[in-house]
C-alpha atoms as a PDB file:
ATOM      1  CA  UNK A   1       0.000   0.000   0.000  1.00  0.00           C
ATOM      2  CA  UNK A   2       2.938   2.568   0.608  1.00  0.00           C
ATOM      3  CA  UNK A   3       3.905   2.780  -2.934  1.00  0.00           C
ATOM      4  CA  UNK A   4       0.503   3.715  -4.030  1.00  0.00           C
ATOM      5  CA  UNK A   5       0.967   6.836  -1.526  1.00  0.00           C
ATOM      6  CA  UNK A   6       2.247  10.288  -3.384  1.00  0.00           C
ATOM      7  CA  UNK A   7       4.942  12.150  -1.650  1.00  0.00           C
ATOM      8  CA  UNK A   8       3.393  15.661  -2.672  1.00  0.00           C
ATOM      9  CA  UNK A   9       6.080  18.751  -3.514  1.00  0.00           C
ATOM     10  CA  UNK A  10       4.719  22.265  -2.163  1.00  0.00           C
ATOM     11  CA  UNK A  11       5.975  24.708  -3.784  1.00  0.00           C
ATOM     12  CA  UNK A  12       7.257  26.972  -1.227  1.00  0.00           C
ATOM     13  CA  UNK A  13      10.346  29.266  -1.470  1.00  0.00           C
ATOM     14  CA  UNK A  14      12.393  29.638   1.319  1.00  0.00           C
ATOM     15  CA  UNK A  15      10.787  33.481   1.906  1.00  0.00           C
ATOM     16  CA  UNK A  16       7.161  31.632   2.089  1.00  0.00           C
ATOM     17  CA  UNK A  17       5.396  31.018   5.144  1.00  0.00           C
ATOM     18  CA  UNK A  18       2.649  29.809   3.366  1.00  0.00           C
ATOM     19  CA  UNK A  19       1.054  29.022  -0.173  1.00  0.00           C
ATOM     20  CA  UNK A  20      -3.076  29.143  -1.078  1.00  0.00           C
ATOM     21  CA  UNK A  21      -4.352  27.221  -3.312  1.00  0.00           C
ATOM     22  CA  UNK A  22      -8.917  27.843  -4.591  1.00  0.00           C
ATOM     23  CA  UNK A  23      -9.569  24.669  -6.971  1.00  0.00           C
ATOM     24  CA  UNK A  24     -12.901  24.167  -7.771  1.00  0.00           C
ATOM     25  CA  UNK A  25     -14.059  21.002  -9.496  1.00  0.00           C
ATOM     26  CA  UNK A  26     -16.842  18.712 -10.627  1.00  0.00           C
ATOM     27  CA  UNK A  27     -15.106  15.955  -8.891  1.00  0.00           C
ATOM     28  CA  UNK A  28     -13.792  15.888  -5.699  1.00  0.00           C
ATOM     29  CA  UNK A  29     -10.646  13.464  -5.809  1.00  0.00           C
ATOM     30  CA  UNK A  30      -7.365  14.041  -4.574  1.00  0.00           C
ATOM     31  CA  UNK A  31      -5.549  10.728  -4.266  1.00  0.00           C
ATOM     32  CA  UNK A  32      -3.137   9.336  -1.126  1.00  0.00           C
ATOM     33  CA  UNK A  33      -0.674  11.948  -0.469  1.00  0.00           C
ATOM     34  CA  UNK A  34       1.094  13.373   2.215  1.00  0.00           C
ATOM     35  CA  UNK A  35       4.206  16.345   2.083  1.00  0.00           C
ATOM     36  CA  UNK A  36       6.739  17.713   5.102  1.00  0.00           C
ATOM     37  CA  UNK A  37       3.988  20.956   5.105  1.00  0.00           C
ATOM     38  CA  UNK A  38       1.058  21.002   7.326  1.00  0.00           C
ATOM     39  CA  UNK A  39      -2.032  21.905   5.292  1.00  0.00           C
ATOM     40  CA  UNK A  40      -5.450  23.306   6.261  1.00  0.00           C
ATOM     41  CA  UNK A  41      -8.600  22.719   4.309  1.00  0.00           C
ATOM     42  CA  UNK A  42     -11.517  24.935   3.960  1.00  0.00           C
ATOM     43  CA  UNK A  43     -14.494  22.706   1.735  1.00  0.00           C
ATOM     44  CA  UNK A  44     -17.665  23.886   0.532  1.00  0.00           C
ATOM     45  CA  UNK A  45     -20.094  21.615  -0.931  1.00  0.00           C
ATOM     46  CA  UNK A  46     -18.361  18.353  -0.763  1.00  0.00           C
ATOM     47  CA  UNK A  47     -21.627  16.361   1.131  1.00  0.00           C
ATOM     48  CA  UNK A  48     -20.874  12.319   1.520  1.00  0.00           C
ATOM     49  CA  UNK A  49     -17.487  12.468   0.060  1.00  0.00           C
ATOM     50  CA  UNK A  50     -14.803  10.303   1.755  1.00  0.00           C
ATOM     51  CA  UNK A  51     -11.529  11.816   3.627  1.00  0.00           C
ATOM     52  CA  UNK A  52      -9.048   9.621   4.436  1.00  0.00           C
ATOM     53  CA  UNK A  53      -6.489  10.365   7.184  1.00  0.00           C
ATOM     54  CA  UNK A  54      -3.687   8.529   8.363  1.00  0.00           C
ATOM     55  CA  UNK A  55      -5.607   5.340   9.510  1.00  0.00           C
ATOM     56  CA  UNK A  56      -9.260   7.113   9.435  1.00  0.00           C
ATOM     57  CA  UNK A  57     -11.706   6.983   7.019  1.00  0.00           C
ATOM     58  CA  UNK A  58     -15.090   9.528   7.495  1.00  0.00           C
ATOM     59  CA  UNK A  59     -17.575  10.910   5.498  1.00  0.00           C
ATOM     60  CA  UNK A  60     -17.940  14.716   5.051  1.00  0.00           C
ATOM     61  CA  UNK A  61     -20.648  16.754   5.418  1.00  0.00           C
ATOM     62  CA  UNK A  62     -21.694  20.233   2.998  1.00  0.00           C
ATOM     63  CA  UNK A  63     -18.705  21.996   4.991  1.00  0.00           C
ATOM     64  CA  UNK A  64     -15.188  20.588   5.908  1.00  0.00           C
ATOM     65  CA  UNK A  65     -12.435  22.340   7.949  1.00  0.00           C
ATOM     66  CA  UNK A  66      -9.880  20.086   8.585  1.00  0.00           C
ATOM     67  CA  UNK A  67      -5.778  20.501   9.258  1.00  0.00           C
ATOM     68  CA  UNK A  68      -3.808  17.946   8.414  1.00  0.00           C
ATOM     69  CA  UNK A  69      -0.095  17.649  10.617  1.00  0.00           C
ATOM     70  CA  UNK A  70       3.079  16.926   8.427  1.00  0.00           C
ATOM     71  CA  UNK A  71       3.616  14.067   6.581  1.00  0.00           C
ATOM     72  CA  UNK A  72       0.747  12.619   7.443  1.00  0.00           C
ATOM     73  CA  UNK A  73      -1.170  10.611   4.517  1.00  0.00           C
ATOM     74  CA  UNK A  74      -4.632  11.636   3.460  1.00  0.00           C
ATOM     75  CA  UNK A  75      -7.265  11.466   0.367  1.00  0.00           C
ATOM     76  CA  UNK A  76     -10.452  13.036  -0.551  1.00  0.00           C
ATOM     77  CA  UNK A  77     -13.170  10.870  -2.839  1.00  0.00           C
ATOM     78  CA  UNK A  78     -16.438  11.412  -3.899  1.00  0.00           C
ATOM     79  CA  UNK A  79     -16.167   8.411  -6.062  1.00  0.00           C
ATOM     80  CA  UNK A  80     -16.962   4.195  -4.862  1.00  0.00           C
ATOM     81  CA  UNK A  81     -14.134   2.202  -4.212  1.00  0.00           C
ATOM     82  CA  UNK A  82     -13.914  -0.695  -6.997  1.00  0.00           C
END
C-alpha cells in the first residue's frame, strides 16, 4: 500500500510562510498523499465524500475544515471504491 501513496512537492520558497491554493471542481478526488507541510482545508459543498487520514476513514458533510499535521497521509473521494 505505501507505494501507491504520493509524496506531494509544495511549492514553497524559502521566503514563504505559506502558499493558497482555490480549486474548484466537478469531482472531488485528490488521491493518497502526504508532504513535510502542514495543510489546512476549507471545503464547501463536498456532502458524503470520503476523507481519508492517516488510519481514518469519514464521510464529510456540505462543509469541511480540517488541518492535516506533516507528513501525514490523506485522500479526498467522492467516487466508490472498486
Amino acid at each position: 500500500m505505501l507505494k501507491n501513496i504520493v509524496r506531494e512537492i509544495t511549492p514553497l520558497t524559502q521566503n514563504d510562510c505559506f502558499t493558497i491554493f482555490s480549486r474548484v471542481k466537478k469531482e472531488f478526488n485528490f488521491p493518497l498523499h502526504y508532504h513535510e507541510e502542514f495543510e489546512l482545508n476549507f471545503i464547501l459543498n463536498a456532502k458524503d465524500a470520503k476523507r481519508i487520514v492517516g488510519d481514518h476513514v469519514d464521510i464529510i458533510d456540505d462543509i469541511e475544515l480540517v488541518l492535516i499535521g506533516p507528513n501525514l497521509s490523506h485522500a479526498w473521494f467522492t467516487n466508490q471504491c472498486k
